[in-house]
Protein backbone atom coordinates (compact mmCIF):
# COMPACT_ATOMS: atom_id res chain seq x y z
CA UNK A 1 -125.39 96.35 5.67
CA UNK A 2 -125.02 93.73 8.44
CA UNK A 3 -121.03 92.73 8.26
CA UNK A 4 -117.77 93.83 7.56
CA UNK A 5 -114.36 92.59 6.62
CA UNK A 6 -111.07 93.78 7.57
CA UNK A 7 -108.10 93.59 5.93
CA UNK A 8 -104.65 94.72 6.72
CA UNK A 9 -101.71 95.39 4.06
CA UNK A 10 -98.71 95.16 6.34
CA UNK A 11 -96.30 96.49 4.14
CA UNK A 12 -96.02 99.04 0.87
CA UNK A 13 -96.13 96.26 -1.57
CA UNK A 14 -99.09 94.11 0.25
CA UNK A 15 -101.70 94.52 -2.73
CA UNK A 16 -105.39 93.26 -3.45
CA UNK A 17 -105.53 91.11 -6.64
CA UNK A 18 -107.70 92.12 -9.82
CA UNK A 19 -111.28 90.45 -8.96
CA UNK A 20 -115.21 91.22 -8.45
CA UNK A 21 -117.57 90.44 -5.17
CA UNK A 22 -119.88 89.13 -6.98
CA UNK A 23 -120.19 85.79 -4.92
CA UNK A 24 -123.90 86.02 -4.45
CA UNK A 25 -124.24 83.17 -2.36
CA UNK A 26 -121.80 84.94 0.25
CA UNK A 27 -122.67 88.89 -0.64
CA UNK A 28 -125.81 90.25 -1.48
CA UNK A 29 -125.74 92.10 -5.30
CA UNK A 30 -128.66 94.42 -4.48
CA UNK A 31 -126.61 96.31 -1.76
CA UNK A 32 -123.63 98.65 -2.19
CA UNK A 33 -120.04 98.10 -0.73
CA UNK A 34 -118.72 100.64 1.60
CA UNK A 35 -114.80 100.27 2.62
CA UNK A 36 -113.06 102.62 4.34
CA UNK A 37 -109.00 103.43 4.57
CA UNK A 38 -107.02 103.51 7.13
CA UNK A 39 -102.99 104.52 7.24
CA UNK A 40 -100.86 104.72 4.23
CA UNK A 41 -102.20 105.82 0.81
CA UNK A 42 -102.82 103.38 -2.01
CA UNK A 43 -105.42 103.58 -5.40
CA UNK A 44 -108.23 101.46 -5.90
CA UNK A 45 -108.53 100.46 -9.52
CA UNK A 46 -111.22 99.48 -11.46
CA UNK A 47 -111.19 97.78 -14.89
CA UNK A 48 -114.86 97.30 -16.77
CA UNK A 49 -115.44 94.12 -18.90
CA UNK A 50 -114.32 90.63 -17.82
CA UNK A 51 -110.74 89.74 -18.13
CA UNK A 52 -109.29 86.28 -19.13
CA UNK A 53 -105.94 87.22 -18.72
CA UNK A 54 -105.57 89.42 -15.50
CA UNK A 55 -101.70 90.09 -15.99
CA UNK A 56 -102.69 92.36 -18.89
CA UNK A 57 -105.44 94.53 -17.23
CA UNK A 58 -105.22 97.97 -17.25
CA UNK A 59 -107.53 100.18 -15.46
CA UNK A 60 -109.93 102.32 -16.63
CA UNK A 61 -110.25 104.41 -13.88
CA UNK A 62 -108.10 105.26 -10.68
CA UNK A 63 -109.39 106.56 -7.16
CA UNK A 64 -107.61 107.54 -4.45
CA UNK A 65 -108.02 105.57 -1.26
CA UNK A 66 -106.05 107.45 1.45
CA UNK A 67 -106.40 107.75 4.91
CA UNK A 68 -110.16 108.07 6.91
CA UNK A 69 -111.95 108.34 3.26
CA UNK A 70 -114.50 106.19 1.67
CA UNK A 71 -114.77 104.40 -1.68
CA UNK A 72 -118.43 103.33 -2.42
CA UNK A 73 -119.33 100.23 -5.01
CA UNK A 74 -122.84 100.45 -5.96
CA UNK A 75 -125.66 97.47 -6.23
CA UNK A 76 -124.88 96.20 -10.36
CA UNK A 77 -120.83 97.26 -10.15
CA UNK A 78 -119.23 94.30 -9.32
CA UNK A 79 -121.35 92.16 -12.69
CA UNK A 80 -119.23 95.23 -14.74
CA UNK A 81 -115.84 96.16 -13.49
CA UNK A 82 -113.20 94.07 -11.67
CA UNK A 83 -111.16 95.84 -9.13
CA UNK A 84 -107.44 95.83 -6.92
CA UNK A 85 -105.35 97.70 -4.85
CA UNK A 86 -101.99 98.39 -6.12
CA UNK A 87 -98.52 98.73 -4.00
CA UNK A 88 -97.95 101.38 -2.24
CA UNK A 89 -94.88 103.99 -1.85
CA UNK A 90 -92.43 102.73 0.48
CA UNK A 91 -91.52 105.20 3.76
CA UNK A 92 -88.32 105.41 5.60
CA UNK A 93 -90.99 105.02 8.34
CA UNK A 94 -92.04 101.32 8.23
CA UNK A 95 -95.23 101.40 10.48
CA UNK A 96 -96.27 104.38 8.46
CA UNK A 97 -96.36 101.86 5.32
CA UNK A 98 -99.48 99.87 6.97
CA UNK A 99 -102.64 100.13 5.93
CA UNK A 100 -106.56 98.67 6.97
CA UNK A 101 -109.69 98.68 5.19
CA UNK A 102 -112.82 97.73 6.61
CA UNK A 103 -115.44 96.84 4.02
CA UNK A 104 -118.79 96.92 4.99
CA UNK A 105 -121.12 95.07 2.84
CA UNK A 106 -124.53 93.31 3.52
CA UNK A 107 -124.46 88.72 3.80
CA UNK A 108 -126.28 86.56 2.09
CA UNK A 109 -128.03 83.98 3.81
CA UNK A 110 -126.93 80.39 3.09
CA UNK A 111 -130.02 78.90 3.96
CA UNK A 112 -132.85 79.08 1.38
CA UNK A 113 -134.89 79.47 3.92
CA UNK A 114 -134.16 82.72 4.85
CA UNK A 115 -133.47 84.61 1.41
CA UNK A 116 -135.52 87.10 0.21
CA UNK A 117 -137.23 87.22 -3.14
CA UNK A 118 -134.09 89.34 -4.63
CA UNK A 119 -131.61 86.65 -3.23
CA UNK A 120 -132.87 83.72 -4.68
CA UNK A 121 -130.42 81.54 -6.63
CA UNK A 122 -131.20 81.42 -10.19
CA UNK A 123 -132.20 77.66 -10.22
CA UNK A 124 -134.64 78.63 -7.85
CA UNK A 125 -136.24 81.66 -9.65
CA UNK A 126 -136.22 79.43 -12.77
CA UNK A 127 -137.77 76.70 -11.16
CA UNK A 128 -140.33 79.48 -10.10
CA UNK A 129 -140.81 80.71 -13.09
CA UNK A 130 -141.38 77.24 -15.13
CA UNK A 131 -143.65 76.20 -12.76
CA UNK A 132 -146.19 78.98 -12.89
CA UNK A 133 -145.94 80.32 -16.36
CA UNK A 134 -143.08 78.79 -18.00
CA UNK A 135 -141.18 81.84 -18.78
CA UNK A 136 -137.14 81.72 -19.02
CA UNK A 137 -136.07 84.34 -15.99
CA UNK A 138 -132.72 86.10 -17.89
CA UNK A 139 -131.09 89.35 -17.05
CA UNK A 140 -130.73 91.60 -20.55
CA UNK A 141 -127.67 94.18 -21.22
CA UNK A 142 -128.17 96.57 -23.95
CA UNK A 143 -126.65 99.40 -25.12
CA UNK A 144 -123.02 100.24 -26.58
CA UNK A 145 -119.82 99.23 -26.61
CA UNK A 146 -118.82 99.48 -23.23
CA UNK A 147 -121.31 97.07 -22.33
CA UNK A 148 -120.99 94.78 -25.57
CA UNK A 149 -117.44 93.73 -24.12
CA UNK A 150 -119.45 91.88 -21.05
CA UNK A 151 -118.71 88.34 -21.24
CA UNK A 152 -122.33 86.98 -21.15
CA UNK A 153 -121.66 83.37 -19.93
CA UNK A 154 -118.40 84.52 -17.29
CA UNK A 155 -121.09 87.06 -16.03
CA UNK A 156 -123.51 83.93 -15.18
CA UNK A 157 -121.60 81.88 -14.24
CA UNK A 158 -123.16 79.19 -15.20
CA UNK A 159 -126.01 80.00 -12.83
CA UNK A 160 -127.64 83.25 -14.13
CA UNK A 161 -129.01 83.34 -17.62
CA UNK A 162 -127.03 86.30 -19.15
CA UNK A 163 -128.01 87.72 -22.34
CA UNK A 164 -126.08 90.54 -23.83
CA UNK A 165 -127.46 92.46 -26.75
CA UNK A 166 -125.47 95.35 -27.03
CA UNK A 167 -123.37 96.68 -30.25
CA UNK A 168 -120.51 98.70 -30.48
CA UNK A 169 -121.51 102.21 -31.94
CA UNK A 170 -124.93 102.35 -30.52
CA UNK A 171 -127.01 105.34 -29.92
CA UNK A 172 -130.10 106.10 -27.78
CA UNK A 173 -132.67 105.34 -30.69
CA UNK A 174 -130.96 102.14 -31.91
CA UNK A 175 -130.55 100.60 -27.83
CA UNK A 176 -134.18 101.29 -27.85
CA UNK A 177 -135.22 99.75 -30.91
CA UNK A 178 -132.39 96.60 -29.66
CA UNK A 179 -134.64 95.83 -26.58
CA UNK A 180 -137.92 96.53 -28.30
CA UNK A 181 -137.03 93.73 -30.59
CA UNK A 182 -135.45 91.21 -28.18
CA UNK A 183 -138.83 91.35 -26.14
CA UNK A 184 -140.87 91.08 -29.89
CA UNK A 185 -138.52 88.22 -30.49
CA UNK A 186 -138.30 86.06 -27.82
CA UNK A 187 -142.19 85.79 -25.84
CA UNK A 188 -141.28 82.68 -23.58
CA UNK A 189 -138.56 85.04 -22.26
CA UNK A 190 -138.95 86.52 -18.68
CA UNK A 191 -136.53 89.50 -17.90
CA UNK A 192 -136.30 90.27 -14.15
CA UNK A 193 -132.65 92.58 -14.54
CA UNK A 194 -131.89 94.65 -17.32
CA UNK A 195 -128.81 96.73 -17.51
CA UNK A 196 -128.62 99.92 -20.14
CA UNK A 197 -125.26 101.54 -21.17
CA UNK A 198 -126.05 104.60 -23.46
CA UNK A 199 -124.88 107.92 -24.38
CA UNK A 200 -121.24 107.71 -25.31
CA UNK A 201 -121.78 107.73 -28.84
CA UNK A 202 -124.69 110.58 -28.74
CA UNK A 203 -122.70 112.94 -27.02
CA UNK A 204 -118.80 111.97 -29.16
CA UNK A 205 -120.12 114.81 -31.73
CA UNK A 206 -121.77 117.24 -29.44
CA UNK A 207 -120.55 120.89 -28.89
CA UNK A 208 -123.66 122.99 -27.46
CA UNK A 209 -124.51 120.46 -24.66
CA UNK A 210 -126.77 117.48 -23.90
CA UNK A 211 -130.07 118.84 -23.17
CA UNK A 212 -131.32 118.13 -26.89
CA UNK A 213 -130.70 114.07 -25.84
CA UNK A 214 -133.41 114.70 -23.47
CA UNK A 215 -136.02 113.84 -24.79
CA UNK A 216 -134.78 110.38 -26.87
CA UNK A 217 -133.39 109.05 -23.07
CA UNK A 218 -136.89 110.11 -22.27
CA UNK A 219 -138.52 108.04 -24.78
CA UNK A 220 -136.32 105.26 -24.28
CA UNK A 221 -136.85 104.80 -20.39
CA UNK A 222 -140.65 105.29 -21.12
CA UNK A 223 -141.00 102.56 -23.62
CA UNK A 224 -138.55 100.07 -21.51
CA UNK A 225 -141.43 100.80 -18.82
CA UNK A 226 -143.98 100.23 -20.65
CA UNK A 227 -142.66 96.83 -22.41
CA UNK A 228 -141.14 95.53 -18.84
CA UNK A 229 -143.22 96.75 -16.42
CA UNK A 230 -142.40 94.25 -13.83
CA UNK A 231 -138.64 94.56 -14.82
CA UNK A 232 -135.94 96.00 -12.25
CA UNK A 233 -134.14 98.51 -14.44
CA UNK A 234 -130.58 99.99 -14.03
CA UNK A 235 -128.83 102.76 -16.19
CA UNK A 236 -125.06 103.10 -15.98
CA UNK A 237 -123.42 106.13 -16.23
CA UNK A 238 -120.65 107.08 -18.70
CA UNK A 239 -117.10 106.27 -17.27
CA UNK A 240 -113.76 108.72 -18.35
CA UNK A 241 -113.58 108.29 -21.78
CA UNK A 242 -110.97 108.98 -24.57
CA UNK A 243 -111.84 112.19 -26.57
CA UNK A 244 -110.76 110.64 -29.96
CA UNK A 245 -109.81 114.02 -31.07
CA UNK A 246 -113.22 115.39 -29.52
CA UNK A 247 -112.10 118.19 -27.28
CA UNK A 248 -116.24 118.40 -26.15
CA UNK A 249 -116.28 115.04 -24.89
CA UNK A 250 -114.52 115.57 -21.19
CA UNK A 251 -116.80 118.37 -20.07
CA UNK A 252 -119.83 116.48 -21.79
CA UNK A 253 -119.75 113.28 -20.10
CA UNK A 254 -120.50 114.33 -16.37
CA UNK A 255 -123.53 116.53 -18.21
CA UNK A 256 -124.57 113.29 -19.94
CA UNK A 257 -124.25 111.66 -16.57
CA UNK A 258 -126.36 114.18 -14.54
CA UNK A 259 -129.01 114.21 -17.09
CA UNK A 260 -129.18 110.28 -16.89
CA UNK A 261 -129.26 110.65 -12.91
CA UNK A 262 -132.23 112.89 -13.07
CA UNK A 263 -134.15 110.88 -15.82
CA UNK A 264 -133.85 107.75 -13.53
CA UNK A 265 -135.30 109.92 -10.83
CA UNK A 266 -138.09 111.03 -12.69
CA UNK A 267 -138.61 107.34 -14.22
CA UNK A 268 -138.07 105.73 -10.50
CA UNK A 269 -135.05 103.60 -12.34
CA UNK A 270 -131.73 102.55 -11.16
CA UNK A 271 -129.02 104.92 -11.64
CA UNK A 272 -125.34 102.84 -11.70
CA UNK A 273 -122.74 105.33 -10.88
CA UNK A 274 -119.72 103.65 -12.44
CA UNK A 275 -117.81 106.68 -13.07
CA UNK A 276 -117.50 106.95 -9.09
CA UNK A 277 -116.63 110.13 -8.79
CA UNK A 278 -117.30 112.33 -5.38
């Protein structure tokens, strides 16, 4: 991290508007965001998916940010979730309705010049690509519903080629089988990102733990490695999630997520902490 920016909400209803830093020309994607409160208590909230209509978000998950504490956004969050500050609780105090965040967060050079090989625009990397072995450079997402409600083309922008694979209902075998058969399918296709969302639908009808999923998130990062071996690879973890009647699922999604934590580690992958809990 090599800047920061300040911001000051002067009064209980000052707020931060529903949005994503993912302006990769300005702020670099591969680094996490750090911002820090300061003064009055407010909630960060954080919404997954892309939104048309950002007067009918509701969040999916809400964090305290209160005074001297830090929320932390992780390399791959912003391309998932949008996120805001709501009002605040008005004081009979008035200065003790202020607030400051400082956000620290690592630039982007402008100049072309001076990126490195993960900053590169995508015109560039395509343009790199074509001319040496004529492979398409796209970023995948596989994996279940959370992920199939990423908007492919609002995630690129129009300047990343965004492909998004993933089904609603998905389990660990069937993501596997997904990717296997995208990279069967499509040869002239070079995949430098891919994104995985698994395990809310493997663990919906568990009720003696996760340790039997084990070995098919196992398989699954193994064979991903072994198809894209030059591929940078990130799992997201399961956010809060509605039981549906399940009264296993609560206590069996932070197991789900500390299993998928320590596969990464074993598998030297990505973990994406979305559930961003401390």
């Amino acid at each position: 991290m090599d800047c920061c920016l300040i911001s000051r909400y002067p009064t209980h209803k000052s707020t931060l508007r529903w949005h994503s830093d993912n302006e990769s020309e300005i702020i670099s994607q591969s680094s996490s965001i750090c911002t820090v409160s300061f003064g009055a208590p407010r909630q960060l909230q954080c919404a997954l998916g892309s939104h048309n209509d950002k007067s009918k978000i509701k969040p999916d998950l809400v964090l305290p940010a209160i005074d001297r504490t830090m929320n932390v956004m992780k390399p791959g969050a912003q391309q998932l979730m949008l996120h805001a500050v709501s009002p605040g609780k008005e004081s009979t105090d008035r200065s003790a309705d202020v607030r400051f965040s400082i956000s620290f967060r690592r630039h982007s050079p402008v100049d072309p010049k001076n990126q490195g090989p993960d900053e590169l625009s995508s015109s560039d990397a395509q343009g790199q690509s074509s001319g040496s072995n004529k492979f398409a450079d796209v970023v995948l997402i596989a994996g279940d519903s959370f992920a199939a409600r990423l908007d492919q083309k609002l995630l690129g922008k129009g300047k990343k080629d965004v492909r998004n694979i993933s089904k609603g209902g998905r389990k660990i075998e069937a993501v596997e089988k997904d990717i296997e058969d995208f990279v069967t399918a499509n040869p002239q296709v070079g995949i430098s990102k891919l994104f995985v969302s698994v395990g809310t639908n493997d663990i919906r009808n568990c009720q003696t733990g996760v340790k039997h999923l084990k070995k098919a998130l196992s398989d699954l990062m193994h064979k991903i490695k072994l198809i894209l071996p030059n591929t940078k690879i990130w799992f997201q973890s399961i956010p809060p999630i509605n039981p549906n009647g399940s009264k296993f699922i609560a206590r069996h999604v932070l197991l789900m997520n500390n299993l998928i934590f320590d596969m990464c580690s074993k598998f030297r992958l990505y973990y994406l902490d979305i559930f961003l809990y401390c």
